[in-house]
N, C-alpha and C. Protein backbone atom coordinates (compact mmCIF):
# COMPACT_ATOMS: atom_id res chain seq x y z
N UNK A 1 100.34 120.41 46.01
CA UNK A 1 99.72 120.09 44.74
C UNK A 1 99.30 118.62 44.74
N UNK A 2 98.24 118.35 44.67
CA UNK A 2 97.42 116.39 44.11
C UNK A 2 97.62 116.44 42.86
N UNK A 3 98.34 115.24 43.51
CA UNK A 3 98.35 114.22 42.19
C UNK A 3 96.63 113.45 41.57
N UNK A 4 96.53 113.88 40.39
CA UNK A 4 95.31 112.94 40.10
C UNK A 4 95.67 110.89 39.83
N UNK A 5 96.68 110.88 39.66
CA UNK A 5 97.19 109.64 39.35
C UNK A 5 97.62 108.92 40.73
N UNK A 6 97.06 107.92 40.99
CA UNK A 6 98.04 107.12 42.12
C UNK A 6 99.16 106.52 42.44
N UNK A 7 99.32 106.80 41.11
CA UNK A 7 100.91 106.08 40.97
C UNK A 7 101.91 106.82 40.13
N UNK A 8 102.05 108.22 40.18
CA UNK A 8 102.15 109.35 39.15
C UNK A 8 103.68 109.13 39.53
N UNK A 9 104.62 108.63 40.46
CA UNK A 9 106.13 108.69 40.62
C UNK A 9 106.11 106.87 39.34
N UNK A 10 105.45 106.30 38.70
CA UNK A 10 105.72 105.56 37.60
C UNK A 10 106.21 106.02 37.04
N UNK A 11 107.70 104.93 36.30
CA UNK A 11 108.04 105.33 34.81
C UNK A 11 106.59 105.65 33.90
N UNK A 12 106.97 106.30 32.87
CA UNK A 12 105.76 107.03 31.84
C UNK A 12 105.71 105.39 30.77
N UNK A 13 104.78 105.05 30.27
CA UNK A 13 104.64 103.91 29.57
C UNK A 13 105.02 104.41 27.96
N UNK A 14 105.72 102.99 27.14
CA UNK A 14 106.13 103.65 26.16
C UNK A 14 105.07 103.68 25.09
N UNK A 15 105.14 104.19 24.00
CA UNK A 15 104.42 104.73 22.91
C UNK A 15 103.49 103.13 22.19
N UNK A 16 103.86 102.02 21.99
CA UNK A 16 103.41 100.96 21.58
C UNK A 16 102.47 100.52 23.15
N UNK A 17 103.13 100.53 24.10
CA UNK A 17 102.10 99.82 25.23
C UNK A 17 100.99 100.88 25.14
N UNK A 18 101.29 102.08 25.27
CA UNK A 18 99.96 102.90 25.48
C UNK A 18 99.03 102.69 24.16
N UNK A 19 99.17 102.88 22.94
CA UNK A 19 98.47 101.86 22.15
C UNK A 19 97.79 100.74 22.29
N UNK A 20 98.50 99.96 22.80
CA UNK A 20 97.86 98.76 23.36
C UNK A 20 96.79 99.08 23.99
N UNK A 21 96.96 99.74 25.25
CA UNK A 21 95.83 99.88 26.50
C UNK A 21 94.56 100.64 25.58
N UNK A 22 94.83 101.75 24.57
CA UNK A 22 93.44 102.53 23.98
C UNK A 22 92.80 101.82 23.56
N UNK A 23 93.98 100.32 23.13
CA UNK A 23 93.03 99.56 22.43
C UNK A 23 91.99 98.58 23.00
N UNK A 24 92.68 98.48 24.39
CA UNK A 24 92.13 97.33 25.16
C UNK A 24 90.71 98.03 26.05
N UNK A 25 91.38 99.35 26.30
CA UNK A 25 90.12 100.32 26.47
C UNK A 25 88.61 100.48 25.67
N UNK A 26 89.41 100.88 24.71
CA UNK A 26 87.87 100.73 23.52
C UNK A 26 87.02 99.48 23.23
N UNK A 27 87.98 98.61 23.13
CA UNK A 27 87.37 97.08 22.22
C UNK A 27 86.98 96.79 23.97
N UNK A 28 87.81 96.32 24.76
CA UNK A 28 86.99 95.42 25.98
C UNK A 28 86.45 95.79 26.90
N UNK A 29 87.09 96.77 27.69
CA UNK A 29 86.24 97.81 28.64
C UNK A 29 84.59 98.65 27.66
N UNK A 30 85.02 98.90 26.27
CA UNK A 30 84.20 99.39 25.74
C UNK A 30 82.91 98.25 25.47
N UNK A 31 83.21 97.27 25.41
CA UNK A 31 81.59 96.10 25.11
C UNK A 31 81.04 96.05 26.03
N UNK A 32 81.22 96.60 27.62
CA UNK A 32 80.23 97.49 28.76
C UNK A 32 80.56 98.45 29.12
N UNK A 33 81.08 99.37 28.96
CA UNK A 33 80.76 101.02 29.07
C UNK A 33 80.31 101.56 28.21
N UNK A 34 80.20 100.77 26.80
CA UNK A 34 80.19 101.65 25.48
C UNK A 34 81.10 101.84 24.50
N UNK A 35 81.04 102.07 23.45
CA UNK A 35 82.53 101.91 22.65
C UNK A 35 82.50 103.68 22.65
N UNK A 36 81.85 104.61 23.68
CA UNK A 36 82.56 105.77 23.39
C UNK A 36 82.75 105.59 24.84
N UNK A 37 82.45 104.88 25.34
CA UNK A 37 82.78 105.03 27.00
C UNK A 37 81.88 105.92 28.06
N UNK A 38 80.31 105.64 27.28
CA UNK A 38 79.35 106.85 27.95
C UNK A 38 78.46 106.38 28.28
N UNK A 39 78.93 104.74 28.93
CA UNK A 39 78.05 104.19 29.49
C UNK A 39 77.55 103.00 28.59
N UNK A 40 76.63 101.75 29.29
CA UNK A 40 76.06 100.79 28.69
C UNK A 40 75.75 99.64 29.94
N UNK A 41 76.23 98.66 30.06
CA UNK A 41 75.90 97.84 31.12
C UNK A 41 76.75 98.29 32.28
N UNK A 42 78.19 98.87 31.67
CA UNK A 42 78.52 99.66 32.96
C UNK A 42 78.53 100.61 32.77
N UNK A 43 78.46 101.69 33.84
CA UNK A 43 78.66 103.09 34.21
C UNK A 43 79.32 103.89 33.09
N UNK A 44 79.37 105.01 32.93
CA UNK A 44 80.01 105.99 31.99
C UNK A 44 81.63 106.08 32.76
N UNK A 45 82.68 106.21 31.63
CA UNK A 45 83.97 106.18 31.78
C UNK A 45 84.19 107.51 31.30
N UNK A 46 83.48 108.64 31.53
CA UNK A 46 83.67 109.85 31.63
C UNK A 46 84.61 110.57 32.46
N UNK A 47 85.44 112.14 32.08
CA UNK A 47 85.35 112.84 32.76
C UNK A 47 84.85 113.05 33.76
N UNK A 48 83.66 113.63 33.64
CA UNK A 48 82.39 114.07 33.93
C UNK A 48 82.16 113.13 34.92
N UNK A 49 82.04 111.98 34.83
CA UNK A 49 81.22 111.24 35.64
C UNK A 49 82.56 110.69 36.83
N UNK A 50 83.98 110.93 36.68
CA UNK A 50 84.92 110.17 36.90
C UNK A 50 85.63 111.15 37.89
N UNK A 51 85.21 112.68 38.21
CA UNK A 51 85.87 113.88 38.45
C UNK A 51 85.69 113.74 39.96
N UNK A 52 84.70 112.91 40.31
CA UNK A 52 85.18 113.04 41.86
C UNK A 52 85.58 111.49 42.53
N UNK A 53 85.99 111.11 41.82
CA UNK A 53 86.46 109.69 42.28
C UNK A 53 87.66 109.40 42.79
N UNK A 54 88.16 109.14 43.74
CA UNK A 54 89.61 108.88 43.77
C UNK A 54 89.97 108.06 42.96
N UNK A 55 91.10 108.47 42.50
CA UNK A 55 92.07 108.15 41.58
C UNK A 55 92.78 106.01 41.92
N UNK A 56 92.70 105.98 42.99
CA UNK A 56 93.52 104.85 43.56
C UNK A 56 92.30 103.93 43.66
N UNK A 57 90.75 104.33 44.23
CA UNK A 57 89.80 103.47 44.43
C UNK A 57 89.00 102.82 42.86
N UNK A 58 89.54 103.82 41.86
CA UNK A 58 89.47 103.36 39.93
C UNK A 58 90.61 102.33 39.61
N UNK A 59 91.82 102.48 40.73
CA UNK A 59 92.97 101.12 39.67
C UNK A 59 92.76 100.55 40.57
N UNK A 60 92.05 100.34 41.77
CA UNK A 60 91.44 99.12 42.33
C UNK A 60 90.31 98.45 41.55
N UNK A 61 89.35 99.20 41.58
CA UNK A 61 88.33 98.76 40.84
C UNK A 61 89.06 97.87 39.37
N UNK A 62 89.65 98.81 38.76
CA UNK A 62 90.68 98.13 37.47
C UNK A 62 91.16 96.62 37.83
N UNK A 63 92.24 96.80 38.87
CA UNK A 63 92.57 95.45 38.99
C UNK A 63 91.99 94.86 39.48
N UNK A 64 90.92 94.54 40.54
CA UNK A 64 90.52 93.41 41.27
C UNK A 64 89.08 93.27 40.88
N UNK A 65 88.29 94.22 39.88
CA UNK A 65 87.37 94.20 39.69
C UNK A 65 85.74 94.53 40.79
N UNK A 66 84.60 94.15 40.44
CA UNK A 66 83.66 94.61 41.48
C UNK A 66 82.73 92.99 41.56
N UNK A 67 83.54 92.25 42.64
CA UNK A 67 82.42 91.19 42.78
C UNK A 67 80.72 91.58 43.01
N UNK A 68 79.93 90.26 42.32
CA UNK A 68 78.91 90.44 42.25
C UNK A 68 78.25 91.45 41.38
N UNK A 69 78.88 92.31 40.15
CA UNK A 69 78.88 92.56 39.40
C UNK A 69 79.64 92.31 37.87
N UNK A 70 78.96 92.60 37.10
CA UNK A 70 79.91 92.72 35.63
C UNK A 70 80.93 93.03 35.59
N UNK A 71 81.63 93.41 36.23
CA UNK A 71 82.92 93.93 36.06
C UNK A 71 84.32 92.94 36.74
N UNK A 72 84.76 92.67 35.64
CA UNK A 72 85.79 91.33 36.32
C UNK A 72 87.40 92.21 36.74
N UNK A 73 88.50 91.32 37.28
CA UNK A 73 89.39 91.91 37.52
C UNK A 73 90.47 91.85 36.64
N UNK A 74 91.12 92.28 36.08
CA UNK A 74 92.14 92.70 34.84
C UNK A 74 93.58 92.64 35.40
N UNK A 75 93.56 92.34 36.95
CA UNK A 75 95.17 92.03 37.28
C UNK A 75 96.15 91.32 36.33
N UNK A 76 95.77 90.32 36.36
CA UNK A 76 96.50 89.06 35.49
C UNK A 76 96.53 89.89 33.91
N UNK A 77 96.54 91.03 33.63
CA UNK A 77 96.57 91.72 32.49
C UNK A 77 96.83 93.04 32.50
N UNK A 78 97.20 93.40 33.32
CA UNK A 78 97.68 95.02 33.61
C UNK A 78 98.29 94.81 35.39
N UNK A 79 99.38 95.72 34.83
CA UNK A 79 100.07 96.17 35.86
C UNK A 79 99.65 97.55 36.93
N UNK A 80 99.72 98.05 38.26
CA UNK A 80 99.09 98.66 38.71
C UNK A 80 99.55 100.18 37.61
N UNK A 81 100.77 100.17 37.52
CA UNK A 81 101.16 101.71 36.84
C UNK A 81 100.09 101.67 35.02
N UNK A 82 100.05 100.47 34.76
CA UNK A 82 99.14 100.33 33.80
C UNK A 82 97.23 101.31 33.77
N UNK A 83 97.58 101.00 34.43
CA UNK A 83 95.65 100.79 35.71
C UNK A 83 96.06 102.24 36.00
N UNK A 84 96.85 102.87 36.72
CA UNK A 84 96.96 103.66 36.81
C UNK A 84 96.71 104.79 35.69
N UNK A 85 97.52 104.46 34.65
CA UNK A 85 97.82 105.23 33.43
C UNK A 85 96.73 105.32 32.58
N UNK A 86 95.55 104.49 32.70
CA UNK A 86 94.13 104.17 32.04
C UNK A 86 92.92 105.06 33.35
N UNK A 87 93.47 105.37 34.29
CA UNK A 87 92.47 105.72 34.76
C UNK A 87 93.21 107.97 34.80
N UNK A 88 94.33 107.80 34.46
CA UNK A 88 94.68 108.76 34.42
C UNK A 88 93.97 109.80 32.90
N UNK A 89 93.95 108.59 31.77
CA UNK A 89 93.27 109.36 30.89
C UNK A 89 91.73 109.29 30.88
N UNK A 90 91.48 108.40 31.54
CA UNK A 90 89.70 108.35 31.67
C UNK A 90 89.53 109.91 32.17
N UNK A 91 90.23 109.87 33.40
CA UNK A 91 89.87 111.48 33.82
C UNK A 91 90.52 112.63 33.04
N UNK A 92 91.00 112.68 32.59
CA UNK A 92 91.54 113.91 31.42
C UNK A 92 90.44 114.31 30.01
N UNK A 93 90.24 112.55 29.85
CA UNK A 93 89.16 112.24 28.38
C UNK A 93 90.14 111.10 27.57
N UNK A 94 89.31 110.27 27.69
CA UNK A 94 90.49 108.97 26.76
C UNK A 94 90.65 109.29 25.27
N UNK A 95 91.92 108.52 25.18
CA UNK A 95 92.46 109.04 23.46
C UNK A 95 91.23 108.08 22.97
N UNK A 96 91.64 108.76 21.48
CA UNK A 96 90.88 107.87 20.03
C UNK A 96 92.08 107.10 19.72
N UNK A 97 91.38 105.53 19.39
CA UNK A 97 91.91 104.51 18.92
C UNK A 97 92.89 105.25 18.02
N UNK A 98 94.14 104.92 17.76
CA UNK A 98 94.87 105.13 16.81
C UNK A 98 95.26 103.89 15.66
């Protein structure tokens, strides 16, 4: 059985941090993907668009970012099981802000 997560043997994050991340998802990742995440200066943070990606080459991208593009690196602000756990619901379908 695959794991879609790269880091799926992580403790599960608790109920306030994951809050956090939808939020950090929507508001900052969202002012270039979109605030629904379906694209804008960057790429769509879809399902759909996210279904054949490896899972580990997205919390890279997450943490270290994509030189020479818009997209900066978020290490110094997320942890890999973090990165992990954000790219785990990108591919499922990300929550609504709560």
């Amino acid at each position: 059985m695959a794991f879609s997560s790269a880091f799926a043997a992580s403790p599960p994050l608790g109920p306030q941090r994951q809050n956090e991340l939808v939020h950090l998802v929507r508001q900052d990742c969202g002012s270039c993907h979109g605030m629904q995440l379906r694209g804008g200066l960057g790429p769509a943070l879809t399902p759909e668009t996210l279904k054949d990606k490896p899972a580990d080459s997205l919390v890279s991208t997450i943490l270290h970012g994509r030189p020479g593009t818009a997209m900066p690196p978020w290490k110094n602000l997320l942890s890999e099981s973090e990165a992990d756990w954000i790219v785990d619901k990108l591919q499922k379908g990300f929550p609504d802000a709560r």
